[in-house]
Structure formats: structure tokens, C-alpha cells
C-alpha atoms as a PDB file:
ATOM      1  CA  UNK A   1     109.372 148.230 104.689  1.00  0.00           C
ATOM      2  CA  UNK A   2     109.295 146.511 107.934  1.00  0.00           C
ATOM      3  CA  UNK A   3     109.370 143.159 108.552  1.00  0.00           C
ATOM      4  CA  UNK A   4     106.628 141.215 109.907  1.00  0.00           C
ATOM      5  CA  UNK A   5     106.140 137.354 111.255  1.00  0.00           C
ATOM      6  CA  UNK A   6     103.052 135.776 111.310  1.00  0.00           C
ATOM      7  CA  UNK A   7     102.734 133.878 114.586  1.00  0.00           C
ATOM      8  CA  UNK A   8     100.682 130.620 113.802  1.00  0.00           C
ATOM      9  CA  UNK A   9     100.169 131.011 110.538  1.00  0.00           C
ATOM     10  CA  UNK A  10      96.280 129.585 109.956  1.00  0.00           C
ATOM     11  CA  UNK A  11      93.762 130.132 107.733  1.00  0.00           C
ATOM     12  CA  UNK A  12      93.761 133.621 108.797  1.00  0.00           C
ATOM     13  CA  UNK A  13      97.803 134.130 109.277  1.00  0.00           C
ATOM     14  CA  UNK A  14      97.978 132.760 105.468  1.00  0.00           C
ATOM     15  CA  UNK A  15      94.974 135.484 104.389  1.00  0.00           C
ATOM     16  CA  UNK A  16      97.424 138.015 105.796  1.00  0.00           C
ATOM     17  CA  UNK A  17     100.598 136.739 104.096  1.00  0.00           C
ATOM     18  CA  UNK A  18      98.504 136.082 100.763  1.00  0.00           C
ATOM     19  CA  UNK A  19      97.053 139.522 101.012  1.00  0.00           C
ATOM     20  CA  UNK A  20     100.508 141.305 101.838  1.00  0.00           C
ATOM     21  CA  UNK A  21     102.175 139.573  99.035  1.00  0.00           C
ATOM     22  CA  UNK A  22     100.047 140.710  96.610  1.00  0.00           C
ATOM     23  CA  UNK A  23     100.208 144.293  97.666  1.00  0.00           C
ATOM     24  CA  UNK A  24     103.695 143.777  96.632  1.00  0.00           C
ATOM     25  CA  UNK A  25     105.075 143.346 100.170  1.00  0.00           C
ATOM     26  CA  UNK A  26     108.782 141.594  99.811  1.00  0.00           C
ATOM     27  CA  UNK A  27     109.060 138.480 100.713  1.00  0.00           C
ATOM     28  CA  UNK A  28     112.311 138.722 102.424  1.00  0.00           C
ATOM     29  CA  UNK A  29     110.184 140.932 104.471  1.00  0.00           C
ATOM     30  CA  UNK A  30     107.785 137.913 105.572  1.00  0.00           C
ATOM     31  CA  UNK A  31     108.132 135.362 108.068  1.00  0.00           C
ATOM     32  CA  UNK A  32     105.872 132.436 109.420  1.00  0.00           C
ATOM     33  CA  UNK A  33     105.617 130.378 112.336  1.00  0.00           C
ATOM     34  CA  UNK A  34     103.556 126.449 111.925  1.00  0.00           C
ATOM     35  CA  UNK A  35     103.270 124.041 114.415  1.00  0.00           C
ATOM     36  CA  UNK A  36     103.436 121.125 111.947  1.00  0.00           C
ATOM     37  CA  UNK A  37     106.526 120.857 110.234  1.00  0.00           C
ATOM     38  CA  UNK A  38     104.390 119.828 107.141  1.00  0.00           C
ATOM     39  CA  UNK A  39     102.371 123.047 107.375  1.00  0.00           C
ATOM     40  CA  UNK A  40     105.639 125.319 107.450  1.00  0.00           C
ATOM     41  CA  UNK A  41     107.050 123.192 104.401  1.00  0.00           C
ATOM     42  CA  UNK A  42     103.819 123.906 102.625  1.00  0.00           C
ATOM     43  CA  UNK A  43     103.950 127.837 103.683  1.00  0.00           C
ATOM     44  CA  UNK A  44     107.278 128.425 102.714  1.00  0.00           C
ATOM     45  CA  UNK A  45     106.519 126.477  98.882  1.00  0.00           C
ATOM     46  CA  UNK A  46     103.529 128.150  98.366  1.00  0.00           C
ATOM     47  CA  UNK A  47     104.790 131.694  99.311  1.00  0.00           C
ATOM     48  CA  UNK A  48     108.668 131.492  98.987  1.00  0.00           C
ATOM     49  CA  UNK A  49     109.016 133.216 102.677  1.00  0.00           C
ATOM     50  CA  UNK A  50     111.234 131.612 105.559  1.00  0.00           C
ATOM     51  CA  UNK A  51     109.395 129.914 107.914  1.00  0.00           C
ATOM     52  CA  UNK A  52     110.397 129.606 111.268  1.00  0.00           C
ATOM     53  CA  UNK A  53     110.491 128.786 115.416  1.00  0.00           C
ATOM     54  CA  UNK A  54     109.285 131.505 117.722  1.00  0.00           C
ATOM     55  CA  UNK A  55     112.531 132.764 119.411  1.00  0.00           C
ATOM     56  CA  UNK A  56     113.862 133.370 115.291  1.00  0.00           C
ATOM     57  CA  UNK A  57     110.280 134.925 114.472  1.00  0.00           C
ATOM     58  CA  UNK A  58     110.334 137.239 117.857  1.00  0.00           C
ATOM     59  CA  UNK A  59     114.236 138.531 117.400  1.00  0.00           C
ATOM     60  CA  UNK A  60     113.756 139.129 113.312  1.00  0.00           C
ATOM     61  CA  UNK A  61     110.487 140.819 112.947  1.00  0.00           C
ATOM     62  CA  UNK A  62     109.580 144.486 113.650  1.00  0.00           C
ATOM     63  CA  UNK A  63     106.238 143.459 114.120  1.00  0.00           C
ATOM     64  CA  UNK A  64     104.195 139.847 115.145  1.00  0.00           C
ATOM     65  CA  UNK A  65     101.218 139.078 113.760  1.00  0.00           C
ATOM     66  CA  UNK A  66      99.428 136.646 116.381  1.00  0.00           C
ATOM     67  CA  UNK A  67      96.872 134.437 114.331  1.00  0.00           C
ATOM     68  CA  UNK A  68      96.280 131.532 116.375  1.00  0.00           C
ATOM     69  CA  UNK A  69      92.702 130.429 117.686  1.00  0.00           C
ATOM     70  CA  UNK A  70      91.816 132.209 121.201  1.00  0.00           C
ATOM     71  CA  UNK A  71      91.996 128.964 122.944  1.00  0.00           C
ATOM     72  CA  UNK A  72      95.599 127.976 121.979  1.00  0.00           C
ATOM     73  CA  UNK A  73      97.007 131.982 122.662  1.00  0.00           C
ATOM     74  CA  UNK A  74      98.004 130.983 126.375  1.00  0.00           C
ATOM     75  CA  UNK A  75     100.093 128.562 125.585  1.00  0.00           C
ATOM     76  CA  UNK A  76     101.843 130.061 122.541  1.00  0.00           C
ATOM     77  CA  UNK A  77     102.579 133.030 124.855  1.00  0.00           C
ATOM     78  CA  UNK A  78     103.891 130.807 127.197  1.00  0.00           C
ATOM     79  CA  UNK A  79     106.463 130.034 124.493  1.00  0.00           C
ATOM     80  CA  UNK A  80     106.404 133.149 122.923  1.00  0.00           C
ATOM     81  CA  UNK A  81     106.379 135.958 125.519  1.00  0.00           C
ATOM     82  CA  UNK A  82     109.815 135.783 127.193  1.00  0.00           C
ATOM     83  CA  UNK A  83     111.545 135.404 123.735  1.00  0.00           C
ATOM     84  CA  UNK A  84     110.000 138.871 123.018  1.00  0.00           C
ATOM     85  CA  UNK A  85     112.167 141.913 123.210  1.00  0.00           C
ATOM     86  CA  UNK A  86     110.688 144.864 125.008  1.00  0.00           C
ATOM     87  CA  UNK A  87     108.924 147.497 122.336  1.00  0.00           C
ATOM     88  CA  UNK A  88     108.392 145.235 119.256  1.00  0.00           C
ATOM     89  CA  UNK A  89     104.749 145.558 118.710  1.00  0.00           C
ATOM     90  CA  UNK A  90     101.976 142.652 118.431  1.00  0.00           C
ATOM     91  CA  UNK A  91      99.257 142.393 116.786  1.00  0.00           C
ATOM     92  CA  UNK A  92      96.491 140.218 117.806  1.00  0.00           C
ATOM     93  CA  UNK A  93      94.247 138.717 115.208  1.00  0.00           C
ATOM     94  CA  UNK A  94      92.411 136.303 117.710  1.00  0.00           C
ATOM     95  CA  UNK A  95      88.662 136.918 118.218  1.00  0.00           C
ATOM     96  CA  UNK A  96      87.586 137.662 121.363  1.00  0.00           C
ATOM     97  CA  UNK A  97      91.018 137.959 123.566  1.00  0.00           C
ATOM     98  CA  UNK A  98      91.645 141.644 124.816  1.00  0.00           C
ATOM     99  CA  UNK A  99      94.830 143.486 124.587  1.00  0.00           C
ATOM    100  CA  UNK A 100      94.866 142.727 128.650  1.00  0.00           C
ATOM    101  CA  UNK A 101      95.202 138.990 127.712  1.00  0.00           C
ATOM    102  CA  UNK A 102      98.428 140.190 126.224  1.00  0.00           C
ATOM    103  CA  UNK A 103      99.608 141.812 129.084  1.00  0.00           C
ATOM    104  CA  UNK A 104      99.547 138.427 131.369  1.00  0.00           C
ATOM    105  CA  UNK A 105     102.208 137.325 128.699  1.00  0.00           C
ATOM    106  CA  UNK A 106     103.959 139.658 127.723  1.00  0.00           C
ATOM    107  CA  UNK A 107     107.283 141.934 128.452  1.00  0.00           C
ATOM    108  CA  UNK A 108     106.060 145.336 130.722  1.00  0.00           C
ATOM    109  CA  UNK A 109     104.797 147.994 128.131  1.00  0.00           C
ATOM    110  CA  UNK A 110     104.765 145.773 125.110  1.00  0.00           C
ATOM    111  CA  UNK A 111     102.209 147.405 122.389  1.00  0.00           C
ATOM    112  CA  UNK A 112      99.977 145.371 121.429  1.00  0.00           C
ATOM    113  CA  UNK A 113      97.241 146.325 118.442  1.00  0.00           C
ATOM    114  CA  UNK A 114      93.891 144.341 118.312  1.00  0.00           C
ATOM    115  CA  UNK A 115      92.686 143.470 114.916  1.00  0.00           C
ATOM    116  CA  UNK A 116      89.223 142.211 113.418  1.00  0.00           C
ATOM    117  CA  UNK A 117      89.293 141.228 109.973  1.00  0.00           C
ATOM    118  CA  UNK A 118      87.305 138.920 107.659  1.00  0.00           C
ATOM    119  CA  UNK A 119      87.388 136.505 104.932  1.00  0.00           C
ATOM    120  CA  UNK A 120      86.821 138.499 102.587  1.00  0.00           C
ATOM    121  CA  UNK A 121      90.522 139.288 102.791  1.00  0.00           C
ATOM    122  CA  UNK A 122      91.034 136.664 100.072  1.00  0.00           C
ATOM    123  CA  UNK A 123      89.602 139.245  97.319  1.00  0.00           C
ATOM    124  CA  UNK A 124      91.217 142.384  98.527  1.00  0.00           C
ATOM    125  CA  UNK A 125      87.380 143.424 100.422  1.00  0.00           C
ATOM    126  CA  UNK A 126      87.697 142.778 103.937  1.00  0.00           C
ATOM    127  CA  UNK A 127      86.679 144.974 106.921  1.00  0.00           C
ATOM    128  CA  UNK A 128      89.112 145.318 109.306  1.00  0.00           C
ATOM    129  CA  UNK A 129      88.609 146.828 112.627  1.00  0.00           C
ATOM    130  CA  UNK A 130      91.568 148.151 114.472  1.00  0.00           C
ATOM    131  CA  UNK A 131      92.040 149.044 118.247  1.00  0.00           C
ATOM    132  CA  UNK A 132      94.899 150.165 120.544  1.00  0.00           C
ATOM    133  CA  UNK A 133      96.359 148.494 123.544  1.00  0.00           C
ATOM    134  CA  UNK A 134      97.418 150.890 126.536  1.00  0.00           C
ATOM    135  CA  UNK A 135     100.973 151.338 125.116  1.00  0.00           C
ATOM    136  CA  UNK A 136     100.209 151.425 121.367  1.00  0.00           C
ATOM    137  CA  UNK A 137     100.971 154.285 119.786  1.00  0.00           C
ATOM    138  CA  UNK A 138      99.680 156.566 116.392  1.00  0.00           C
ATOM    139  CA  UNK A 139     102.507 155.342 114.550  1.00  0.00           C
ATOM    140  CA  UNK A 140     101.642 151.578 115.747  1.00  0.00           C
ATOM    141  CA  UNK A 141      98.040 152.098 114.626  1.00  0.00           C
ATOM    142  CA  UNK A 142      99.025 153.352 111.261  1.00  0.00           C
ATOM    143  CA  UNK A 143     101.960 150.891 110.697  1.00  0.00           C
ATOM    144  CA  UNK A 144      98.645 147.878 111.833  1.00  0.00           C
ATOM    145  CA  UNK A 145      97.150 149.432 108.986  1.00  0.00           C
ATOM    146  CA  UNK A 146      99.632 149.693 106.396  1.00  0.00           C
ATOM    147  CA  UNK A 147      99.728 145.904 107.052  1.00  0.00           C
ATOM    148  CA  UNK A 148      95.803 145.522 106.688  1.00  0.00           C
ATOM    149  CA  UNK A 149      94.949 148.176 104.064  1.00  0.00           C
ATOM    150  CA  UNK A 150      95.562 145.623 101.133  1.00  0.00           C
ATOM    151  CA  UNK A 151      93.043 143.229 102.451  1.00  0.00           C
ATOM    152  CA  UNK A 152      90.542 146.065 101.468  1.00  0.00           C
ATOM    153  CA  UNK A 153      89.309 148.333 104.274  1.00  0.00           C
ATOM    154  CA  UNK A 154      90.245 149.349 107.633  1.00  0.00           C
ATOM    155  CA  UNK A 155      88.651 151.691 110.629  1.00  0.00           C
ATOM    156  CA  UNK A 156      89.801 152.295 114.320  1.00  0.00           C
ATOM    157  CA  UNK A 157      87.408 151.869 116.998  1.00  0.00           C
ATOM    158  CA  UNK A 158      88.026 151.471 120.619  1.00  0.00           C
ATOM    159  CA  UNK A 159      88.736 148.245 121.570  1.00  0.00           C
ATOM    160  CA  UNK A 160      85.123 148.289 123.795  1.00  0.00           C
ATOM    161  CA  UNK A 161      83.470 147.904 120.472  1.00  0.00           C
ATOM    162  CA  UNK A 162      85.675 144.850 118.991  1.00  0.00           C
ATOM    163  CA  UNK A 163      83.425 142.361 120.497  1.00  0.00           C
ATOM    164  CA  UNK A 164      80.482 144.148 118.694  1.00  0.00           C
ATOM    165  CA  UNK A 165      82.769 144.399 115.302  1.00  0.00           C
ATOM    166  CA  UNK A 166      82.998 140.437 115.784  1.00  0.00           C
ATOM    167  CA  UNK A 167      79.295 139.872 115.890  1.00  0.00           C
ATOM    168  CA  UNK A 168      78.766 142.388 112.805  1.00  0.00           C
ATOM    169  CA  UNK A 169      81.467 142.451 110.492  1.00  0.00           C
ATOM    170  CA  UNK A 170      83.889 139.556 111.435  1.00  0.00           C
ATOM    171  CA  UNK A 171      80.866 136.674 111.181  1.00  0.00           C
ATOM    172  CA  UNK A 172      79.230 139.090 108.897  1.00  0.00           C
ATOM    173  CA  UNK A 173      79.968 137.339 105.741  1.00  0.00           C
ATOM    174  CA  UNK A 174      78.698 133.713 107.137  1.00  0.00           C
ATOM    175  CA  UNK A 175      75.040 135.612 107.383  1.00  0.00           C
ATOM    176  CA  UNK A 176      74.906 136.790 103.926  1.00  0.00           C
ATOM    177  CA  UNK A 177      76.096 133.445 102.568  1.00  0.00           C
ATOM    178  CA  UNK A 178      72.903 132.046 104.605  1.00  0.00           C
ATOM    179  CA  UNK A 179      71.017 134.485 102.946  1.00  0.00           C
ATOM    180  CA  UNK A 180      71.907 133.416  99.486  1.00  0.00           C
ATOM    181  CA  UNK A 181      71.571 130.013 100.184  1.00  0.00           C
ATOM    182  CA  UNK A 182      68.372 130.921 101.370  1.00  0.00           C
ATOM    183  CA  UNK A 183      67.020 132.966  98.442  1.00  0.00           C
ATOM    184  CA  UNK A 184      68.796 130.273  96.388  1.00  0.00           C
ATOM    185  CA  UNK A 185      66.256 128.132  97.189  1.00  0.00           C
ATOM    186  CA  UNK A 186      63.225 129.695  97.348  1.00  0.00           C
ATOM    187  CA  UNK A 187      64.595 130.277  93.372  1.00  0.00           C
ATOM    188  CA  UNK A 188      64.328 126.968  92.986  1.00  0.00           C
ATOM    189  CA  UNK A 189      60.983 126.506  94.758  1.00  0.00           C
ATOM    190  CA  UNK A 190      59.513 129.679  91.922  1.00  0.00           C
ATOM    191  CA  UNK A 191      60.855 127.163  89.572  1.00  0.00           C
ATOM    192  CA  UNK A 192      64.335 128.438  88.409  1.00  0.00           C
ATOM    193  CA  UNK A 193      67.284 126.163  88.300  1.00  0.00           C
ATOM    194  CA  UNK A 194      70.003 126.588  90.651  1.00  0.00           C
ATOM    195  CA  UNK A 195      72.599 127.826  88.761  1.00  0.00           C
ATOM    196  CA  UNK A 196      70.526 130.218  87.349  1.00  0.00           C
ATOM    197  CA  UNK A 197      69.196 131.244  90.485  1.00  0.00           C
ATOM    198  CA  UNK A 198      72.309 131.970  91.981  1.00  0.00           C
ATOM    199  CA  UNK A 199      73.610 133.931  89.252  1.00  0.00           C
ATOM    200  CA  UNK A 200      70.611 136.390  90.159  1.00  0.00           C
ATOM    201  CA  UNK A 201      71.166 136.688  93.415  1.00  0.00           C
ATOM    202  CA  UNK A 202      74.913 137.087  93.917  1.00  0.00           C
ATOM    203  CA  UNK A 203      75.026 139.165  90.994  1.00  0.00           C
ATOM    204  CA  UNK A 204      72.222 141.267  92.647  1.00  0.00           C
ATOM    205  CA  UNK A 205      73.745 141.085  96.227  1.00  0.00           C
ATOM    206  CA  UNK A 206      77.010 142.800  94.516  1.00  0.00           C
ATOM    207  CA  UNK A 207      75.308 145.393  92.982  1.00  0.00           C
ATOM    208  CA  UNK A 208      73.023 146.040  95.816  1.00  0.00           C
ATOM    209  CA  UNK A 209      76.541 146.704  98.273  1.00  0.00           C
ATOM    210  CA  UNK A 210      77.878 148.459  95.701  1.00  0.00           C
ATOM    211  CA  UNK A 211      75.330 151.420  95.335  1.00  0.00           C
ATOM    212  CA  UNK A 212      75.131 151.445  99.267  1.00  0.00           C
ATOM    213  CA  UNK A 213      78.702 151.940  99.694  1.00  0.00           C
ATOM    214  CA  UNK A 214      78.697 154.194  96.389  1.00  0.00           C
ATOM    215  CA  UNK A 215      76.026 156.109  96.914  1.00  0.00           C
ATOM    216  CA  UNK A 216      76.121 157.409 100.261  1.00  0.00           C
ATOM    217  CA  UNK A 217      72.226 156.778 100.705  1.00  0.00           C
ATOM    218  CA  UNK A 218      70.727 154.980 103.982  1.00  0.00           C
ATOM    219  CA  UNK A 219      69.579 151.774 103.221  1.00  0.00           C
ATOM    220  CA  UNK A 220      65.894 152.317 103.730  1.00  0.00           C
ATOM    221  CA  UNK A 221      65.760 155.053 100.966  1.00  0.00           C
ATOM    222  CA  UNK A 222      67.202 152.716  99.023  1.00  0.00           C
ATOM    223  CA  UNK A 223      65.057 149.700  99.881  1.00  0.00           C
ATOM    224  CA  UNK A 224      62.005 152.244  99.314  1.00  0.00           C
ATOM    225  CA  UNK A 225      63.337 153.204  95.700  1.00  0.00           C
ATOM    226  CA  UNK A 226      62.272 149.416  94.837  1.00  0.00           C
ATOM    227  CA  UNK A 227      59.527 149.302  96.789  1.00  0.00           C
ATOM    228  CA  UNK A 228      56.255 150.702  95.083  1.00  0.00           C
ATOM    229  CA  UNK A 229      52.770 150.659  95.969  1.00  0.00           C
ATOM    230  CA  UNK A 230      50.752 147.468  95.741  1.00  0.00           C
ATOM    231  CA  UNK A 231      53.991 145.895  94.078  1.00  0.00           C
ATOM    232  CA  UNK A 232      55.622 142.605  94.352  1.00  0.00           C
ATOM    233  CA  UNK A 233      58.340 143.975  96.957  1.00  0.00           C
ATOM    234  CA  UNK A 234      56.158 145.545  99.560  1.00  0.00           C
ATOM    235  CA  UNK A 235      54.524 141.995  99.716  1.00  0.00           C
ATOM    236  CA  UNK A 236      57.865 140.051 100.422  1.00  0.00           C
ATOM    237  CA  UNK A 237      58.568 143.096 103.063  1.00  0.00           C
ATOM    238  CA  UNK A 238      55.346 142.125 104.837  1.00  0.00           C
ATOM    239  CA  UNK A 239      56.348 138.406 105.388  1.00  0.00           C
ATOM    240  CA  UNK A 240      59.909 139.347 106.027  1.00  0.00           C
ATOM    241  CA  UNK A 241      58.386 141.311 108.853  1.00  0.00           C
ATOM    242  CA  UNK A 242      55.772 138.865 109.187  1.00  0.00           C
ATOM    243  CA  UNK A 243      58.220 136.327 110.074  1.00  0.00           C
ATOM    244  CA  UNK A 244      60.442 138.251 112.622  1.00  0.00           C
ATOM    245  CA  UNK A 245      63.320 138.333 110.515  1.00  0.00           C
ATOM    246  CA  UNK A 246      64.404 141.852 111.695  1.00  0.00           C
ATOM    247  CA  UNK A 247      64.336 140.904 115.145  1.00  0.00           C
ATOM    248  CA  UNK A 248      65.701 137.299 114.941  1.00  0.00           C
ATOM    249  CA  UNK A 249      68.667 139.292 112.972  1.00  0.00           C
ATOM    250  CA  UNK A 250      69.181 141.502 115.933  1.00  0.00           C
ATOM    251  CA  UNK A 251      69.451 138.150 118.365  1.00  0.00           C
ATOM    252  CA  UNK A 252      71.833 136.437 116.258  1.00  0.00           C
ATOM    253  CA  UNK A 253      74.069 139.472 116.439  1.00  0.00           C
ATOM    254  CA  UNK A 254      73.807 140.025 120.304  1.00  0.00           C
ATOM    255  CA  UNK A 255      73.994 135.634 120.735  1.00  0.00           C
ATOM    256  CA  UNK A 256      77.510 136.218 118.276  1.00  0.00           C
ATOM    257  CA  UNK A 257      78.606 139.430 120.683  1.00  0.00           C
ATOM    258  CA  UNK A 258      77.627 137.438 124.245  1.00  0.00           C
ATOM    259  CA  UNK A 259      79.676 134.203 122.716  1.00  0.00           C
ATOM    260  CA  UNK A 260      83.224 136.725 121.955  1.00  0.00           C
ATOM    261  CA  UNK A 261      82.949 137.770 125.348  1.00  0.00           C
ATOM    262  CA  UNK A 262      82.683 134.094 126.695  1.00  0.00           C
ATOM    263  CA  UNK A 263      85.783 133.248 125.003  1.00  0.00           C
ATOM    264  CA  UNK A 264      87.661 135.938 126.163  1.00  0.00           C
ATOM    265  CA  UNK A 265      86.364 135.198 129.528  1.00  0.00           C
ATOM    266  CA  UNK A 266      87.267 131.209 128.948  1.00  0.00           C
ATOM    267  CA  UNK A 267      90.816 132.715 128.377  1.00  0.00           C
ATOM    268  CA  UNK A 268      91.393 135.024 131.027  1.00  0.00           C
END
């Protein structure tokens, strides 16, 4: 089992130490890195792993877990990158910065992995994206997800597609919480009280993802299985489409894309 530090250890650095642990991951085998020495005492309670300073993190750990936001990586790096010995492998779990961000940093043919994951982490159902670096390897890809499989799932895709994995998958779960809040009111408006109304529609929402991912079917022969003739569904279709909410979905998705490239551009 190798050992890995988690560089910065945020909301998302503690998802991935959470998540590890519970896949049975020793904690011998875990390291952290806070700025605030109240944060690492709270880390190192909570979890029971040693927290650290960079230069210990960087000499100890086969592999570094960067999870700090994208506009405080250049000067961890600072820190971090000479205190790095040549071949251990990074991975990068901040949004928007390219593996050539890295590079500025970093020791000459360092491997560095770039990783998209999401909240849902915390229940074992994430979607992590995974991408290469020039000097990454097969084996670095499948040791990345070794490390991420336990958060729920995991897919390779070039790293020209992360920004696009961002927009869908990584600030995917803040759209469907907007839609439930959403539907949880209209409940209310039909004359249902909340609680009852959310009980509906999260129950419904996880049965809904379930038979897509289940099933195999595309999503419109499913939508048209519940959609018969002169029936109550075709209606709320209409004003869905009646209200543009196919296309304003599209926008948010390209405005979330075109903002990951600004702050990787804000970076560089």
C-alpha cells in the first residue's frame, strides 16, 4: 500500500482522506498538510493520521495529493516544488489548473495526474475524472485510481476535456440540488408540505439515476416511458420547453466551462 500526503488538506483533501479511510486504507499510510496549526490538530484527532510540514509530506509520501484552491497553488509550489524529489508523482485535485501549471513548479519530468472529483465523495458516489500529465505513466493512472475508486467511480479522459468534466460532473451536483429545491417548491405551491414534498422528490431523483445507470437505456426512452398521450407529463414537458430550460441548461454548462478556463488562465 503506498503512502500518500494530502497537500492542503480542505474540504476536498479531507473527502479524500475520509473516503480512503473507509476503504480500509492504513492510516500509517496517510499524511496531511494544514496551514493552520488548529486545522492540522483537528485532522490528525478526527482521523488519527500524522499531520505535517511540506518538506516531511514531500520526502515520506509515494504520492501527493494537491487539494488546495487554484488561486493559492503558486504559492504552495513555491514552497513545495524544490522539496520534491524527482519521480514521486502528484496529483492535482485543483479545478481548472493544467498539468503545465505543474511544470512551472516542479522538478524536470515530475508526473503529475489531474483529477476531477465531486462531493459526492462523502457517500462513496462520486465521479471522478482522471487525466495524464506528459510524464505520467499507466501505472500512475491506475495507482490515481486505486486512490479514487472508493469515492465511487472513476474514468480517464484526456486532460482537453477536464475543463468540460468541471462544468458537467464536478458542479454537477450543485444543479440538481437547484432542481430539488426547485420542485420542492412548486410542491409546496400544489399544496404539499415541505417535508413531504421533498421526500417525493429525492426519493424519486434516486430512483430515477438509478434505472438510468442500471438500465443501460438513453434517457429520452426513458423520459417517453412516463410520458403518455394527453397526460399530465407531456404538459409539464411543454412548459419546460416553453420556458427554455433545455437551452438555459446548455449556457450554464458552457458559462461553468468558460469560467475553469479563466482560472487556469488567472494562474498561468
Amino acid at each position: 500500500m503506498h503512502t500518500v500526503a494530502v497537500i492542503g488538506a480542505g474540504k476536498i483533501g479531507e473527502v479524500l482522506l475520509s473516503g480512503l479511510l473507509r476503504s480500509g486504507w492504513a492510516a500509517d499510510r496517510l499524511i496531511a498538510t494544514a496551514r493552520r496549526p488548529e486545522r492540522a490538530d483537528e485532522l490528525a484527532t478526527r482521523y488519527g493520521i500524522r499531520v505535517v510540514d511540506n518538506g516531511s509530506a514531500a520526502r515520506d509520501a509515494d504520492v501527493l495529493a494537491v487539494a488546495v484552491k487554484p488561486q493559492d497553488a503558486a504559492a504552495l509550489l513555491a514552497d513545495l516544488g524544490p522539496k520534491v524529489p524527482a519521480g514521486k508523482l502528484v496529483v492535482s485535485l485543483c479545478a481548472g489548473l493544467p498539468t503545465s501549471f505543474f511544470a512551472k513548479w516542479l522538478p524536470e519530468g515530475t508526473p503529475v495526474v489531474r483529477v476531477m472529483t465531486n462531493t459526492p465523495a462523502l457517500v462513496d458516489e462520486a465521479m471522478t475524472a482522471i487525466s495524464a500529465g506528459p510524464f505520467a505513466t499507466a501505472a500512475h493512472l491506475a495507482l490515481a485510481e486505486e486512490m479514487f475508486a472508493p469515492l465511487g467511480r472513476t474514468i480517464r479522459v484526456p486532460e482537453s476535456q477536464q475543463d468540460a468534466v468541471t462544468a458537467l460532473s464536478g458542479s454537477g451536483p450543485a444543479y440538481f440540488y437547484f432542481l430539488v429545491e426547485a420542485m420542492t417548491d412548486a410542491g409546496i405551491l400544489l399544496g404539499l408540505p415541505r417535508q413531504v414534498a421533498h421526500d417525493l422528490i429525492v426519493q424519486t431523483a434516486i430512483g430515477s439515476a438509478v434505472m438510468l445507470r442500471e438500465s443501460g437505456e438513453h434517457p429520452v426512452k426513458l423520459r417517453e416511458a412516463v410520458t403518455s398521450p394527453a397526460g399530465t407529463t407531456i404538459n409539464a414537458i411543454r412548459e419546460l420547453e416553453n420556458h427554455g430550460v433545455r437551452a438555459a441548461l446548455l449556457a450554464a454548462l458552457e458559462a461553468a466551462r468558460d469560467r475553469a478556463r479563466e482560472i487556469a488562465e488567472q494562474q498561468l
